[in-house]
C-alpha atoms as a PDB file:
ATOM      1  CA  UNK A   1     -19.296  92.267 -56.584  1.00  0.00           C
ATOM      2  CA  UNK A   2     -20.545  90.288 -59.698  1.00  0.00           C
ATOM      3  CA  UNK A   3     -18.691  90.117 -63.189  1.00  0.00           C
ATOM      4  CA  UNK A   4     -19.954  88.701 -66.634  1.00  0.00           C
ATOM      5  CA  UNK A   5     -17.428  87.395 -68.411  1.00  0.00           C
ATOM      6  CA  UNK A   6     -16.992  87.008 -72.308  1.00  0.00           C
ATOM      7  CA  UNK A   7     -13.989  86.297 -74.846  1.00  0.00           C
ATOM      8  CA  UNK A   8     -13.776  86.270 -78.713  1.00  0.00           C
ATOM      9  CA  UNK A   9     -11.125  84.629 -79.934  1.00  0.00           C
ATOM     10  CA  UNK A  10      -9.429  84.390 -83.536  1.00  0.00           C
ATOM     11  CA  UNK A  11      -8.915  81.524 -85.675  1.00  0.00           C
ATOM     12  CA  UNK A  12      -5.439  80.610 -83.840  1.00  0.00           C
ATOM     13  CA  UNK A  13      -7.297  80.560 -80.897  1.00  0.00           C
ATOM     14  CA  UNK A  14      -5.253  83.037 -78.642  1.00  0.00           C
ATOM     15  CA  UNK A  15      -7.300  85.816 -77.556  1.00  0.00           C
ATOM     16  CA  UNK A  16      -9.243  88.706 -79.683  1.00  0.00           C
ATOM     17  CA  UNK A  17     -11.478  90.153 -77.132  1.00  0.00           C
ATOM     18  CA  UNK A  18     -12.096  90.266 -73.142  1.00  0.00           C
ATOM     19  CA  UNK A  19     -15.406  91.137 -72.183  1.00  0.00           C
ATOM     20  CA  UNK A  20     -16.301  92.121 -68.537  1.00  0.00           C
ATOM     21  CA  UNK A  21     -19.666  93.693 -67.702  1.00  0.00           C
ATOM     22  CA  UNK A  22     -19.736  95.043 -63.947  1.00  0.00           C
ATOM     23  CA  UNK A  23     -23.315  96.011 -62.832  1.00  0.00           C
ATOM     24  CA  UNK A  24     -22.124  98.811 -60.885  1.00  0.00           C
ATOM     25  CA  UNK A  25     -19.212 100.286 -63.441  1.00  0.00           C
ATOM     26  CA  UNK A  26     -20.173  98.941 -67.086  1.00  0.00           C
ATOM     27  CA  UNK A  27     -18.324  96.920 -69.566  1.00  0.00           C
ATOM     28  CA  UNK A  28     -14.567  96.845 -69.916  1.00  0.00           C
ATOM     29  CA  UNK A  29     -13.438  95.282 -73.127  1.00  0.00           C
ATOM     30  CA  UNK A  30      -9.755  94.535 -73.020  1.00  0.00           C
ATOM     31  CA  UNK A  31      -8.659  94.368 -76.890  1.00  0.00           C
ATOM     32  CA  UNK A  32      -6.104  92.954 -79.229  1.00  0.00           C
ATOM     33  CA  UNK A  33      -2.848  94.127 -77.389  1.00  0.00           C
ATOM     34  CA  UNK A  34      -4.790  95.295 -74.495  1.00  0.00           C
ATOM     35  CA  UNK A  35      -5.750  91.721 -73.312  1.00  0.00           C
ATOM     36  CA  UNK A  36      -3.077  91.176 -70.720  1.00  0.00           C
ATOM     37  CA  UNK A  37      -2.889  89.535 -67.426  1.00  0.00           C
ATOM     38  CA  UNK A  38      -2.235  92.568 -65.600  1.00  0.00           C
ATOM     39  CA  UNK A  39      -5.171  94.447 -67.714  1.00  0.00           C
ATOM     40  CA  UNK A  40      -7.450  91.390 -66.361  1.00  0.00           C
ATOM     41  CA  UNK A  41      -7.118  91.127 -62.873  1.00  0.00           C
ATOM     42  CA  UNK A  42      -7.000  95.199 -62.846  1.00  0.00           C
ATOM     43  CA  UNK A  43     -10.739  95.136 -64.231  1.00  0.00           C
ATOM     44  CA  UNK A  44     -11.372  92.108 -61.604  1.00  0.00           C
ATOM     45  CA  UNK A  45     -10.870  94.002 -58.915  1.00  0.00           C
ATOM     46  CA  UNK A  46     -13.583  93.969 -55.898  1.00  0.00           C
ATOM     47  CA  UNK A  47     -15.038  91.127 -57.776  1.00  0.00           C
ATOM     48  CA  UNK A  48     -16.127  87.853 -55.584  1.00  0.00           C
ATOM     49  CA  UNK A  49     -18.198  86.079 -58.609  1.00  0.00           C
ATOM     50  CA  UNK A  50     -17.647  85.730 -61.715  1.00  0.00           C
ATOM     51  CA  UNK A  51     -20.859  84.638 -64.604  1.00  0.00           C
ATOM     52  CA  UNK A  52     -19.810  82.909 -67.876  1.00  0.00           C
ATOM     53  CA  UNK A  53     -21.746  81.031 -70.846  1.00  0.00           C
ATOM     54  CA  UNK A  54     -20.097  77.847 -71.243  1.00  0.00           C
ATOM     55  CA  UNK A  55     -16.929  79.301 -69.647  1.00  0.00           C
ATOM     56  CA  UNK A  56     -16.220  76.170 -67.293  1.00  0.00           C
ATOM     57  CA  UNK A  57     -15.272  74.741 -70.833  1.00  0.00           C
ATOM     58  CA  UNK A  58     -14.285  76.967 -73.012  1.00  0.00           C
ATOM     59  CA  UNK A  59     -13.370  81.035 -71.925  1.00  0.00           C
ATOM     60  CA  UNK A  60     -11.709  79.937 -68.776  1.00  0.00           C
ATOM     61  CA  UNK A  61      -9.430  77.433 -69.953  1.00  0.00           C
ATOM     62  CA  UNK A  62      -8.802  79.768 -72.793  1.00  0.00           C
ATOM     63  CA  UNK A  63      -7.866  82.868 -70.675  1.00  0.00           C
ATOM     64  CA  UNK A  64      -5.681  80.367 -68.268  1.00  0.00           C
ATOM     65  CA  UNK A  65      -3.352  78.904 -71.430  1.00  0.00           C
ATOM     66  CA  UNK A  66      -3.155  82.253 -72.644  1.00  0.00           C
ATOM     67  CA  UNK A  67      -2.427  84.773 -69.904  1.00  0.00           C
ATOM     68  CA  UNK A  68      -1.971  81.802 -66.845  1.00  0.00           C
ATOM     69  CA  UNK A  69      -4.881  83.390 -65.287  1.00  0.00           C
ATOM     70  CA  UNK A  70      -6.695  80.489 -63.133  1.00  0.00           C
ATOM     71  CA  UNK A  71     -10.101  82.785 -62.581  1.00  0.00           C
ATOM     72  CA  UNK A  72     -11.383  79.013 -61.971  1.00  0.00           C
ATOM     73  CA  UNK A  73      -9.516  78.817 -58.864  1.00  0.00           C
ATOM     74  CA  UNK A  74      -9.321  82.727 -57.640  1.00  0.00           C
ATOM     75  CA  UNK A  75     -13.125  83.573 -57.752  1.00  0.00           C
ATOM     76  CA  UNK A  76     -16.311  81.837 -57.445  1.00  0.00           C
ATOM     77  CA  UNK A  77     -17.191  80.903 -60.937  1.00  0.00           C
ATOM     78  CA  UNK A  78     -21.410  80.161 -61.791  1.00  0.00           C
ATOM     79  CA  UNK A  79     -21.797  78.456 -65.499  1.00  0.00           C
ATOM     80  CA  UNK A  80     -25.174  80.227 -66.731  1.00  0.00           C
ATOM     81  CA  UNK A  81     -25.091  77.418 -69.380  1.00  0.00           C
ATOM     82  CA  UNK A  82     -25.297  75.000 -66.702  1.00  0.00           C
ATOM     83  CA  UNK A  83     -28.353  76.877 -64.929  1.00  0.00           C
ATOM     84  CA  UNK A  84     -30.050  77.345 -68.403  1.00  0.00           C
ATOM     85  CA  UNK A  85     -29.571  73.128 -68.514  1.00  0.00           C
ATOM     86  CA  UNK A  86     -30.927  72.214 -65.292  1.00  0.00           C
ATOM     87  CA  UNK A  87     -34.386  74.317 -66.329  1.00  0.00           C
ATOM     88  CA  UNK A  88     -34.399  72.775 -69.568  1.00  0.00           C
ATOM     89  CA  UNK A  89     -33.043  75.414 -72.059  1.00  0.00           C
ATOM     90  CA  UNK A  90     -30.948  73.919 -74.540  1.00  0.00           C
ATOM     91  CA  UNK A  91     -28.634  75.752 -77.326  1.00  0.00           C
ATOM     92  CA  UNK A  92     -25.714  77.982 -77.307  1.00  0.00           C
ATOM     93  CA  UNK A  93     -26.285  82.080 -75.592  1.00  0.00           C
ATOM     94  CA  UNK A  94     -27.525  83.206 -79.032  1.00  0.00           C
ATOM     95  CA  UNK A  95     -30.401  80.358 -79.192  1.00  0.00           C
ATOM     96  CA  UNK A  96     -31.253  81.045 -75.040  1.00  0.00           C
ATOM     97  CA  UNK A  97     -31.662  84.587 -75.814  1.00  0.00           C
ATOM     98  CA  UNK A  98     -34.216  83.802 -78.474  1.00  0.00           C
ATOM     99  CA  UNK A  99     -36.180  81.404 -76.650  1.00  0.00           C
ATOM    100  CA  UNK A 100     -36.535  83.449 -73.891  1.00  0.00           C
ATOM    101  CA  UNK A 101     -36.913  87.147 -75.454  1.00  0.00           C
ATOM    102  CA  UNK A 102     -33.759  88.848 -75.133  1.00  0.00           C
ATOM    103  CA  UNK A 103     -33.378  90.696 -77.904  1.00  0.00           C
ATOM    104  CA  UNK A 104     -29.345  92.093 -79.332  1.00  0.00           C
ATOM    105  CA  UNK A 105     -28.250  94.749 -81.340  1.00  0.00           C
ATOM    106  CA  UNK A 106     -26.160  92.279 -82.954  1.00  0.00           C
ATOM    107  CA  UNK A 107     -28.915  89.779 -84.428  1.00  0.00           C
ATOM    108  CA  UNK A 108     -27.640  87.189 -86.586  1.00  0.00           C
ATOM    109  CA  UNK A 109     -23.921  86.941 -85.637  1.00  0.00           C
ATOM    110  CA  UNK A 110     -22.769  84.373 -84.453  1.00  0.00           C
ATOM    111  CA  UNK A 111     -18.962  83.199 -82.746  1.00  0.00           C
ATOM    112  CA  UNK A 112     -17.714  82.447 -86.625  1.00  0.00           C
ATOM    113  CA  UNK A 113     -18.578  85.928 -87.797  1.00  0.00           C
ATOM    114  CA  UNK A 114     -16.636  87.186 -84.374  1.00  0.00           C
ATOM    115  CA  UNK A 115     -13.940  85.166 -85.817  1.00  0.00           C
ATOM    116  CA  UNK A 116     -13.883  86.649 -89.352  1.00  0.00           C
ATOM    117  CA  UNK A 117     -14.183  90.194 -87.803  1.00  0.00           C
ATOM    118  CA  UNK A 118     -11.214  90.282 -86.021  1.00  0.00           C
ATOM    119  CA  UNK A 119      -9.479  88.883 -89.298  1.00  0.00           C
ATOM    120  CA  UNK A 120     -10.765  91.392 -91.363  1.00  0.00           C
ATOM    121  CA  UNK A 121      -9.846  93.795 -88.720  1.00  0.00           C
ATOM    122  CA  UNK A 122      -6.103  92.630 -87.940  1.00  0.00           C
ATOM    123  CA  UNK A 123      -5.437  91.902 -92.208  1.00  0.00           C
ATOM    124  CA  UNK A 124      -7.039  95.500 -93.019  1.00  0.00           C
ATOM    125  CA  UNK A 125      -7.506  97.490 -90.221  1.00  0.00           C
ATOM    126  CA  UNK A 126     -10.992  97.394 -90.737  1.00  0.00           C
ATOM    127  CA  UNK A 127     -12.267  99.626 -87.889  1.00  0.00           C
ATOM    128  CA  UNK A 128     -15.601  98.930 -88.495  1.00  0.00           C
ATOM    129  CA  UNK A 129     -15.432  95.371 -88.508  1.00  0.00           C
ATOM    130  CA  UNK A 130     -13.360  95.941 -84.953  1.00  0.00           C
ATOM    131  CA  UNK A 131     -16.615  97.789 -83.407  1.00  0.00           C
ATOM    132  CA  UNK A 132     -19.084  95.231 -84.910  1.00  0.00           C
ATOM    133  CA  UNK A 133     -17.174  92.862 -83.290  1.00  0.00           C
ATOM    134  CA  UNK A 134     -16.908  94.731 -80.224  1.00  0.00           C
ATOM    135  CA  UNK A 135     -20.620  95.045 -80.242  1.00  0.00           C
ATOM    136  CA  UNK A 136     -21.464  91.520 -80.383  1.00  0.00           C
ATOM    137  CA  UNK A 137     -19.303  91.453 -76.940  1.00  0.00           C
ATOM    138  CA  UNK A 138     -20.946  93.447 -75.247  1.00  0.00           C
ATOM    139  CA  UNK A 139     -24.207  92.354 -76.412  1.00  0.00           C
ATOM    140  CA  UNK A 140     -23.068  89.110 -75.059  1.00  0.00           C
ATOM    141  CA  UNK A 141     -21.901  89.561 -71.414  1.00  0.00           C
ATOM    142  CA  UNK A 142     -24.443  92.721 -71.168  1.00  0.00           C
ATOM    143  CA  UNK A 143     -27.180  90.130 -71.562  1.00  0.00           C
ATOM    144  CA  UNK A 144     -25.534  87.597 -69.331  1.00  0.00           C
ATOM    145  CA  UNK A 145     -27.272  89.372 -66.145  1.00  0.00           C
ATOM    146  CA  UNK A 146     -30.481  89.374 -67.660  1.00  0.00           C
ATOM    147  CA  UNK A 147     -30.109  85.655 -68.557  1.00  0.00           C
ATOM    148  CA  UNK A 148     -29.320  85.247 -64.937  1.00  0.00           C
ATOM    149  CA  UNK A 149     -32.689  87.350 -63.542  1.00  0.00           C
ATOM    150  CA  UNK A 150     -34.521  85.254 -65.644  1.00  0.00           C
ATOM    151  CA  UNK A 151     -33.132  81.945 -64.786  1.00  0.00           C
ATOM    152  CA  UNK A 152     -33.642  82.588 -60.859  1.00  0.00           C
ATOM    153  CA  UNK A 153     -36.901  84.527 -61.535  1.00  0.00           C
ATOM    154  CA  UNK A 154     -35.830  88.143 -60.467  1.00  0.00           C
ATOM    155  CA  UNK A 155     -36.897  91.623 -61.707  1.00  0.00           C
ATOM    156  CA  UNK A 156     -33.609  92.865 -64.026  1.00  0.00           C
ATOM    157  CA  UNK A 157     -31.798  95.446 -62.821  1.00  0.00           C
ATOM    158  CA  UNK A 158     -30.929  98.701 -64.948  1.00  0.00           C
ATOM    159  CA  UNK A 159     -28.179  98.398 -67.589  1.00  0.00           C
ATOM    160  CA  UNK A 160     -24.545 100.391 -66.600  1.00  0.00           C
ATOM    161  CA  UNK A 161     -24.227 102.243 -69.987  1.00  0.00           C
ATOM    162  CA  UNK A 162     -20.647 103.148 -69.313  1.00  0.00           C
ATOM    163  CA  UNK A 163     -18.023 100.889 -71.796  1.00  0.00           C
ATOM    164  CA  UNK A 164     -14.162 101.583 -71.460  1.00  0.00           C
ATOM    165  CA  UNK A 165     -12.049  99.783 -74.134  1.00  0.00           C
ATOM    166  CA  UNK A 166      -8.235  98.791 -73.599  1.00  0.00           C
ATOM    167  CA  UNK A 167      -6.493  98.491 -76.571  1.00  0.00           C
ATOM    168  CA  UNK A 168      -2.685  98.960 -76.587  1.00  0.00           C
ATOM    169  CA  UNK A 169      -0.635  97.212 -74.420  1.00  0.00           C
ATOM    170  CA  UNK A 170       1.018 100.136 -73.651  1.00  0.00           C
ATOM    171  CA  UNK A 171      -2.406 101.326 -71.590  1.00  0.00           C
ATOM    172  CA  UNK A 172      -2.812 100.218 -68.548  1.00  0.00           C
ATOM    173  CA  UNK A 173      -6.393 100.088 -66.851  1.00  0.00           C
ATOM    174  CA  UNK A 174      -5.419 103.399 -65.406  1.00  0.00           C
ATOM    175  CA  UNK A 175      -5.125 105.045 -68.861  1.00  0.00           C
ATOM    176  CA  UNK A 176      -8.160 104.223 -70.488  1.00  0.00           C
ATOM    177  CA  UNK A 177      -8.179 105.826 -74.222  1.00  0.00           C
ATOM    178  CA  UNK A 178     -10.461 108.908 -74.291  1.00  0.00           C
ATOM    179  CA  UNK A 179     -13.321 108.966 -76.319  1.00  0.00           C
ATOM    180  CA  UNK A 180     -11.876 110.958 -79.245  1.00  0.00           C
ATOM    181  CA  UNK A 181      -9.002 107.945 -79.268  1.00  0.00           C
ATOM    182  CA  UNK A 182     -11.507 105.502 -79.117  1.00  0.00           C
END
């Protein structure tokens, strides 16, 4: 099974936001106190492959200092940044997406408004910052398959509209909040 794989981080650059789309089961966002080792590998599970933008250099890494989590070394890992390089496309996700026509409900952000989302989230418990923020996630490892079906020239398969958020570190991947606590 495939993953696409996303973090936002803050400004201290420990980790905000875990993104993980799964083609056959949605997106799993692990948040805030939710973003946990255990949390991690429990929304990994079945998975062989694992997508990233730019993740080689930057979310992997990331994810390993913070939660020891070598995903480099347990899964196949494919750089979509490195693809979009070797057919020419140049520019961050955001740029890609624009050259190529995938569109995002979340237009016009970019990773330093993720940052000042989550501050204006943690400083004022700003929920609506916290789902613009979560938003722009999903946005971005929802269109990482699509990137992908473009790249190798492949018909894009329908989008999982299912999206479970972790967000206490209390919860455990097998005590998702319900909608009402969501």
């Amino acid at each position: 099974m495939d993953a696409y794989l996303d973090i936002e981080t803050t400004w201290q650059r420990t980790i905000s936001v875990i993104g993980i789309y799964l083609p056959q089961r949605g997106t799993i966002q692990l948040v805030g106190a939710g973003v946990s080792d255990v949390n991690l590998y429990a929304a990994l599970a079945g998975v062989e492959t694992i997508f990233t933008f730019n993740g080689a250099s930057f979310d992997l890494p990331i994810i390993y200092k913070a939660l020891g989590a070598d995903l480099k070394r347990e899964f196949v890992h494919c750089d979509l940044l490195r693809e979009c390089r070797r057919q020419n496309l140049r520019g961050g996700l955001k740029i890609v997406e624009q050259k190529i026509g995938i569109a995002r409900s979340t237009h016009g952000l970019d990773g330093r408004d993720a940052l000042r989302l989550w501050q204006a989230y943690e400083n004022y418990n700003d929920q609506t910052a916290l789902d613009l923020l979560l938003r722009y996630n999903r946005d971005d490892i929802i269109n990482l398959p699509r990137l992908r079906c473009y790249l190798h020239k492949v018909q894009e398969p329908d989008l999982h509209p299912h999206v479970t958020i972790w967000h206490a570190s209390e919860q455990s991947l097998l005590s998702p909040l319900s909608d009402e606590e969501q």
